[in-house]
Protein backbone atom coordinates (compact mmCIF):
# COMPACT_ATOMS: atom_id res chain seq x y z
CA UNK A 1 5.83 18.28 17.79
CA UNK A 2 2.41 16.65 16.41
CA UNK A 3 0.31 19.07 14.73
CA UNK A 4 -3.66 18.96 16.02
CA UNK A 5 -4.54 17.67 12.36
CA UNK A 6 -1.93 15.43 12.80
CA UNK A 7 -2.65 14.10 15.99
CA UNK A 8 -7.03 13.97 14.86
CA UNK A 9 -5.34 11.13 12.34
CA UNK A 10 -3.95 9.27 14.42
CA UNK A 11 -6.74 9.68 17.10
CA UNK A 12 -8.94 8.28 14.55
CA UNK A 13 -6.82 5.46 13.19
CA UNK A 14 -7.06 4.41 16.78
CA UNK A 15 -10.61 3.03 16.03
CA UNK A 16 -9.85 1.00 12.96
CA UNK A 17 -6.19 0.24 12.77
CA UNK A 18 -4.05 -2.52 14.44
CA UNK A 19 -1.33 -0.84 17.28
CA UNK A 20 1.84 -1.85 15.18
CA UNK A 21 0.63 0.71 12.22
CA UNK A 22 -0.42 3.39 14.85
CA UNK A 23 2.98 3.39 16.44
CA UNK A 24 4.71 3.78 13.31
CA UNK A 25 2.99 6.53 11.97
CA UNK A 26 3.05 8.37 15.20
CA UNK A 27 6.92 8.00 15.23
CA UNK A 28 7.16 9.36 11.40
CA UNK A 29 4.85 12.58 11.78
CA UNK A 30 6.56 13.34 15.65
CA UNK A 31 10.31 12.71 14.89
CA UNK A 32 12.52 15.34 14.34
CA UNK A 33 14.79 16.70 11.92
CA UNK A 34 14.42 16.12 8.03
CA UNK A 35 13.68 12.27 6.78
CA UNK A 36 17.05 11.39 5.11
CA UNK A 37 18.37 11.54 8.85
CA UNK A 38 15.03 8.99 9.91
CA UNK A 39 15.62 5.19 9.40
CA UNK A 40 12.67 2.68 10.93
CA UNK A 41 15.25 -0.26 10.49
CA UNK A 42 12.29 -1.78 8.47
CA UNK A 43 13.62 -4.48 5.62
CA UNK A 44 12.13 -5.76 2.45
CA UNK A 45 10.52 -8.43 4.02
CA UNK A 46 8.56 -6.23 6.45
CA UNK A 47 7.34 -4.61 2.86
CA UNK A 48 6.97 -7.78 1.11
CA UNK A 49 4.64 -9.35 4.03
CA UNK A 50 2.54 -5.94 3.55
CA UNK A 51 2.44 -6.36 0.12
CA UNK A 52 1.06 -9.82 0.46
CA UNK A 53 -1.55 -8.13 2.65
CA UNK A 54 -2.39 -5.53 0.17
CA UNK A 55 -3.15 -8.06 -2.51
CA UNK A 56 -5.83 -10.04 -0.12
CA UNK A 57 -7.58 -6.64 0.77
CA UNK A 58 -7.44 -5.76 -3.05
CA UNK A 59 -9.30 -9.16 -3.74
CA UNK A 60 -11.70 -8.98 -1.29
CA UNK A 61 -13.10 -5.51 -1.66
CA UNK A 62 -13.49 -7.05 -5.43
CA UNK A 63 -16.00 -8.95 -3.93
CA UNK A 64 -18.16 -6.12 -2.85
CA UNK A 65 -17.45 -3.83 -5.53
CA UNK A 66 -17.78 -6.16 -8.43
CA UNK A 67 -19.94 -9.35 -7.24
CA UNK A 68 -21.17 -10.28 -10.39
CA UNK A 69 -17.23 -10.71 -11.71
CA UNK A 70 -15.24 -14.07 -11.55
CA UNK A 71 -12.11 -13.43 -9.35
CA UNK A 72 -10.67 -16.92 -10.12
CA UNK A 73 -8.79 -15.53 -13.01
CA UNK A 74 -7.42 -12.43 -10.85
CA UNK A 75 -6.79 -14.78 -7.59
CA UNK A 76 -4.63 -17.09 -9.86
CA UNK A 77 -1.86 -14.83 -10.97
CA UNK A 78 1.48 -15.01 -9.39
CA UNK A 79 4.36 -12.20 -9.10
CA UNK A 80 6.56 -12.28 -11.84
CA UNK A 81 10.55 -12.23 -11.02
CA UNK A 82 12.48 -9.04 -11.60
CA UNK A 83 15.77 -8.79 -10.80
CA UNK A 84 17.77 -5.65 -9.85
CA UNK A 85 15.16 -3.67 -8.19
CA UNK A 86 15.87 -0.83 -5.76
CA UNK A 87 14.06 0.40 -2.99
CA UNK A 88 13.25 3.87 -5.20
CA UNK A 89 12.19 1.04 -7.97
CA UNK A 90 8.99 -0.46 -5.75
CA UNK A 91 8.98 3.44 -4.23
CA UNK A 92 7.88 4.73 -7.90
CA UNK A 93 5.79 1.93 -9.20
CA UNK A 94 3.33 2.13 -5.74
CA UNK A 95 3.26 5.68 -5.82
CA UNK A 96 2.37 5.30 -9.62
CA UNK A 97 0.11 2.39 -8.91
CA UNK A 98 -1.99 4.34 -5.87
CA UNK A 99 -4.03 7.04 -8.28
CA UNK A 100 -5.34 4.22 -10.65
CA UNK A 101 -5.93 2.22 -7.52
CA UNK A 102 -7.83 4.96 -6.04
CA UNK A 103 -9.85 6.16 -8.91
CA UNK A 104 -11.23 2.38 -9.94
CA UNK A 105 -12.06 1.41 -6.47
CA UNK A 106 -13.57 4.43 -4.92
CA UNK A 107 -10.55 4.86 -2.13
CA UNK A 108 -10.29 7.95 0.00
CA UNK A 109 -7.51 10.28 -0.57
CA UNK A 110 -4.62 9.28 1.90
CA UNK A 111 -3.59 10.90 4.61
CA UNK A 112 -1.24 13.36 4.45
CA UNK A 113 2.07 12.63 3.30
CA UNK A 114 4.51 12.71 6.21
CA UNK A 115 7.46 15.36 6.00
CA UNK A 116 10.28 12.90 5.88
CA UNK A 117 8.72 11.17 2.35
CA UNK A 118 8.04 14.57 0.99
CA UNK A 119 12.06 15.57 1.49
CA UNK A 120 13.13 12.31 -0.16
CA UNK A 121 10.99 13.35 -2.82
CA UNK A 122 12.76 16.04 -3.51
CA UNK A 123 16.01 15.00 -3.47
CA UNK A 124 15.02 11.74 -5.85
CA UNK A 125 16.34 13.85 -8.96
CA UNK A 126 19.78 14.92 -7.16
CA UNK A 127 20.70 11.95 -4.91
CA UNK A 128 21.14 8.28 -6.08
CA UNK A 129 18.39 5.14 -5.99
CA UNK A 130 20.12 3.98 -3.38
CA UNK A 131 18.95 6.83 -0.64
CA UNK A 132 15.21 5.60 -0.53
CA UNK A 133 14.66 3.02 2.20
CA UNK A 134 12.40 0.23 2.83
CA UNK A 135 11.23 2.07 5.38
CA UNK A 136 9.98 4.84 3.09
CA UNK A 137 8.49 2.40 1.17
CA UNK A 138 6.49 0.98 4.15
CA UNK A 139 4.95 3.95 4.86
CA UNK A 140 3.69 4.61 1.73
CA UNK A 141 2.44 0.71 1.39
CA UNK A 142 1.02 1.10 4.44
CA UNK A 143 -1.50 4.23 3.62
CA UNK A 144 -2.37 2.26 0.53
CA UNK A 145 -3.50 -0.71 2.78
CA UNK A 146 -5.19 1.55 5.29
CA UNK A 147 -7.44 3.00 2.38
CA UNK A 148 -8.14 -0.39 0.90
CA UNK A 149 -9.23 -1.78 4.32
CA UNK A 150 -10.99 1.12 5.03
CA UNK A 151 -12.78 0.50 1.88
CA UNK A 152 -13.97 -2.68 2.63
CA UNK A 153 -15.46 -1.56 6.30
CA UNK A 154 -17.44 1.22 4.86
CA UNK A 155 -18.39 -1.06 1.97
CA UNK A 156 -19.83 -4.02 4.82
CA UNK A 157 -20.95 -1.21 7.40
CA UNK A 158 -17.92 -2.46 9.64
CA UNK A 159 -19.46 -6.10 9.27
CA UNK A 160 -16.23 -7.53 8.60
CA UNK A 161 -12.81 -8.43 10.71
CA UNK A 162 -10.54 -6.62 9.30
CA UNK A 163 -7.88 -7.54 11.67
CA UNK A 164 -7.07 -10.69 8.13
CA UNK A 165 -5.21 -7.68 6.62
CA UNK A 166 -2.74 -6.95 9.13
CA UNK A 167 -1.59 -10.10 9.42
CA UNK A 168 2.08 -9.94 10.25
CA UNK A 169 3.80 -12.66 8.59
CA UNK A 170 7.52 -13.93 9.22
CA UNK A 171 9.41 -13.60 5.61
CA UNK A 172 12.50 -14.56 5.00
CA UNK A 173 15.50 -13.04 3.02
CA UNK A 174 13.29 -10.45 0.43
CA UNK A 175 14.89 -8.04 -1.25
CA UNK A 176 13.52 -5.41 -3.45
CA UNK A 177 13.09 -7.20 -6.47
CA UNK A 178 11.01 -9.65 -4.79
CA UNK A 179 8.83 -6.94 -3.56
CA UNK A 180 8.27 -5.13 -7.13
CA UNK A 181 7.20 -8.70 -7.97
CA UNK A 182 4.02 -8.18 -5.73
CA UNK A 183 4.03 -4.52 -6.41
CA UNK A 184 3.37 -5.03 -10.02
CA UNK A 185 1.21 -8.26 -9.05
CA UNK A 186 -1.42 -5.72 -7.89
CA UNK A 187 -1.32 -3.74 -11.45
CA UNK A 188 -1.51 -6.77 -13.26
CA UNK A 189 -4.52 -7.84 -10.88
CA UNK A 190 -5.98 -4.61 -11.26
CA UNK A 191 -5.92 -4.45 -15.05
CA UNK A 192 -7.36 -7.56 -15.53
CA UNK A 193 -10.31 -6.58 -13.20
CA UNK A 194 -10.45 -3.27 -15.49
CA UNK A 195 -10.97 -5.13 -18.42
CA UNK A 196 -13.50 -7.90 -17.29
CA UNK A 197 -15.21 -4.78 -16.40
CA UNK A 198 -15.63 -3.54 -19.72
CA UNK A 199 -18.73 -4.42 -21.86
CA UNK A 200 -19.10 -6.37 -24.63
CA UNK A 201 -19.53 -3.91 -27.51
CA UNK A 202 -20.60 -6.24 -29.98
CA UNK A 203 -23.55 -7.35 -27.41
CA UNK A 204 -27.01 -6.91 -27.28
């Protein structure tokens, strides 16, 4: 059963957030049972298409929280390759990635954590790599875009379309490696906004 808190989420989601994401995270907070028995059937190309999304919404709140900054530089890098990434892999470095992300750009804490993440949690130090899912991952990538988008419409007073960053597009044959590429695309875009952030000591 949905808890009220719960259900207030979702109830206010409902005013921002595109139906696909809605119905997802109603299914993950009102299935039953404990997560490693839950499977969404989502792939790493439904994460690497998010991914792709969370990079754009990362750019463009750049643009309203640091105007006076040259994003050419941080628009121009490209995902590195990696190869023999798991699912846990891009798992760890998001969930590594989302404090930084939070602190620098002002992002609201997320919402809470859905029961079926928190028991794979647990069990990351007893079971194998191999028993976190892309659909885990997708839920977790998808709070991160939720915050970043809700960002940006609190940043524009809800001037802005935001439907851009739910853009659902059709990839092709990804597998995990290919989405720790983007994964770490967004550290690397968000150190390099970090440190053309940083004044010039030896200025006047």
């Amino acid at each position: 059963m949905v808890k009220f808190g719960e259900a207030s989420l979702v109830i206010r989601a409902m005013r921002r957030f595109p139906v696909f994401v809605l119905l997802l995270c109603f299914f993950v907070i009102s299935a039953p049972g404990k997560g490693k028995a839950l499977e969404l059937g989502l792939t790493p190309s439904h994460v690497f298409g998010l991914w792709q999304n969370i990079n754009f919404a990362f750019l463009e709140l750049q643009k309203v929280h640091n105007p006076g900054i040259s994003l050419d530089q941080v628009r121009a890098l490209k995902a590195a390759s990696f190869k023999g990434k798991r699912p846990a892999d891009v798992f760890q470095k998001a969930r590594a990635l989302w404090p930084h992300l939070k602190a620098t750009n002002k992002l609201d804490a997320m919402p809470s954590t859905p029961a079926w993440i928190l028991d794979y949690q647990r069990l990351e130090g007893d079971l194998e790599q191999r028993t976190v899912t892309p659909s885990q991952v997708f839920v977790l990538s998808s709070h991160i875009l939720n915050a970043l988008v809700d960002a940006i419409a609190k940043e524009t007073n809800g001037k802005q379309a935001i439907s851009q960053f739910y853009d659902l597009k059709d990839f092709k044959d990804k597998d995990p490696s290919d989405v720790f590429g983007v994964v770490d695309l967004l550290y690397r875009r968000l150190k390099l906004v970090e440190a053309m952030n940083v004044p010039n000591k030896g200025g006047k």
